[in-house]
Protein backbone atom coordinates (compact mmCIF):
# COMPACT_ATOMS: atom_id res chain seq x y z
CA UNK A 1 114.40 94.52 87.78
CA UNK A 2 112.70 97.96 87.51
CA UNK A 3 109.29 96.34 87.49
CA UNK A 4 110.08 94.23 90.77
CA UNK A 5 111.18 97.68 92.27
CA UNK A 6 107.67 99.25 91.27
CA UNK A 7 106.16 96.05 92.48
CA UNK A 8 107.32 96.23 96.10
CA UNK A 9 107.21 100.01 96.39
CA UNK A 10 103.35 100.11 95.08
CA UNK A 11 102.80 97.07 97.78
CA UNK A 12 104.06 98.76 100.56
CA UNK A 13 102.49 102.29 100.15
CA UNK A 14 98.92 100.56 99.26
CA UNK A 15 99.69 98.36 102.82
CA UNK A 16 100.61 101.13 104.74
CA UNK A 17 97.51 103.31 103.35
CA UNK A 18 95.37 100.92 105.18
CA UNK A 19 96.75 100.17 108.13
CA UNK A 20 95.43 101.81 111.54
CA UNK A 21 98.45 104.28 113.36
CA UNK A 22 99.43 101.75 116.00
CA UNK A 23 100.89 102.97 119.60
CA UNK A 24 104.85 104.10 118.31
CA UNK A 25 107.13 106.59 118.14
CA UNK A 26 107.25 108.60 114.79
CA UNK A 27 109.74 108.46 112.43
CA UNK A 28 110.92 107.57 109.09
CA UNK A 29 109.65 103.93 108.79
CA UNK A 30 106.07 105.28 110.65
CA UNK A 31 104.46 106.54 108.34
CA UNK A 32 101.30 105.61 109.77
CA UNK A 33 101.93 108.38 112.26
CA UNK A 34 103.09 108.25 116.03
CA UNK A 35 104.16 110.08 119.05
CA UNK A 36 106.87 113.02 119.42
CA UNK A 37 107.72 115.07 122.52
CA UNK A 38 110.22 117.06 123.58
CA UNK A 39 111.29 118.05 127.11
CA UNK A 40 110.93 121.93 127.24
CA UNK A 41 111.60 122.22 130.61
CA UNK A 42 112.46 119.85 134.06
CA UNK A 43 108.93 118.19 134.31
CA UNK A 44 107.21 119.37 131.31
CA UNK A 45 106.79 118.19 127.94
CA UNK A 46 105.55 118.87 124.76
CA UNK A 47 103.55 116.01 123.25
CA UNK A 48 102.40 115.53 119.22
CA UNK A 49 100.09 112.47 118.63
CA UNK A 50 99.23 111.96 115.11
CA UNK A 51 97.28 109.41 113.19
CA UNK A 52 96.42 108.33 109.67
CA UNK A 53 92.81 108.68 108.48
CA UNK A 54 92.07 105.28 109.11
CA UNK A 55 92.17 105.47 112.83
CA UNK A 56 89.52 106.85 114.82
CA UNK A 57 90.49 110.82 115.80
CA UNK A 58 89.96 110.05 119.84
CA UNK A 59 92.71 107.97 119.32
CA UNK A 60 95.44 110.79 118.68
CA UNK A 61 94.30 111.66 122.29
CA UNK A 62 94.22 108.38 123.70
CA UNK A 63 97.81 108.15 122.33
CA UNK A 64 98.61 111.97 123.70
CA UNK A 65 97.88 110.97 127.34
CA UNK A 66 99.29 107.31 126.96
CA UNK A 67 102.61 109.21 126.04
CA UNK A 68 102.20 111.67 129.18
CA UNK A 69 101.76 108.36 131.59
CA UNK A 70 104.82 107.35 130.15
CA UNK A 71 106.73 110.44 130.34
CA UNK A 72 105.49 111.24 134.46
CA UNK A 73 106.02 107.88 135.68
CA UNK A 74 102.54 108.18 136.91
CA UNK A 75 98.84 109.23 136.14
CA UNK A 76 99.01 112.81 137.68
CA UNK A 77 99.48 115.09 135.25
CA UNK A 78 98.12 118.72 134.29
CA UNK A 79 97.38 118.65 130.54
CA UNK A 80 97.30 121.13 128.04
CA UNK A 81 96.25 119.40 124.70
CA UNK A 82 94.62 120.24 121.81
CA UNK A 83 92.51 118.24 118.86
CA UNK A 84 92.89 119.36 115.97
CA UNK A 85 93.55 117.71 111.72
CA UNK A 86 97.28 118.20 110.59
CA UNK A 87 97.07 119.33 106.82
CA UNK A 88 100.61 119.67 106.17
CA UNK A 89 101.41 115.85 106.85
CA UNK A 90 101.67 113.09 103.92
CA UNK A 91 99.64 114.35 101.57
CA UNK A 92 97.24 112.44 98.85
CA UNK A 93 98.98 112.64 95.73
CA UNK A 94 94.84 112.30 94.41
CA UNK A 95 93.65 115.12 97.12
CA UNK A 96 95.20 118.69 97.81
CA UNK A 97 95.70 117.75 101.16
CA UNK A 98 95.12 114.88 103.78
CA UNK A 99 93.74 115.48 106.90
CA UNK A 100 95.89 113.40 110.20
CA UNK A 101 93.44 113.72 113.56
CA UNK A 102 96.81 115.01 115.46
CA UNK A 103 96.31 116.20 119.47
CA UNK A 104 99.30 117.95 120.50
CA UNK A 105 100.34 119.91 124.25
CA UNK A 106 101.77 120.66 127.18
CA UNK A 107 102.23 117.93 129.83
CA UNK A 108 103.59 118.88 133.48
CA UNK A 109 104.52 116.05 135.47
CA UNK A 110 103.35 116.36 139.25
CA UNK A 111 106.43 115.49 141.79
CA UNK A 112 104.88 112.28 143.66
């Protein structure tokens, strides 16, 4: 039974180490990375987009606005959003630290 356990649980972290972050929210069962935000005020938001190392890094961005469309009900929007690599997320157990392409920001929504 133990070896059927060590089976599935090697399967699934070798599948999800290389699989591309697809468009999601994060959470527990995403560990391929995803989208947070957080309302911080009526109209703006603050946006996280992170992805795994197999996904290109312009697509924590693409992700970042996609989330701000969302969010505004619209295109017009006044970003403030930074690229940058999350080292504190997931790390390799083989490498002292793992590097997620995350863009992260402000996003004020524009009254249409």
């Amino acid at each position: 039974m133990k070896t059927i356990k060590y089976v599935v649980l090697s399967s699934t972290l070798l599948l999800t180490a290389c699989v591309t972050t697809p468009y999601q929210k994060a959470g527990f069962f995403s560990s391929t990375g995803g989208y947070e935000d957080k309302e911080i005020a009526e109209g703006v938001y603050f946006i996280t987009s992170k992805v795994n190392a197999n996904t290109n890094p312009s697509v924590a961005l693409d992700y970042w606005h996609r989330r701000a469309k969302e969010l505004c009900g619209h295109s017009e929007y006044k970003a403030e959003v930074t690229n940058s690599f999350d080292t504190n997320v997931n790390p390799d157990p083989y490498s002292s630290t793992s590097q997620w392409p995350t863009a992260s920001g402000k996003v004020f929504c524009k009254k249409s």
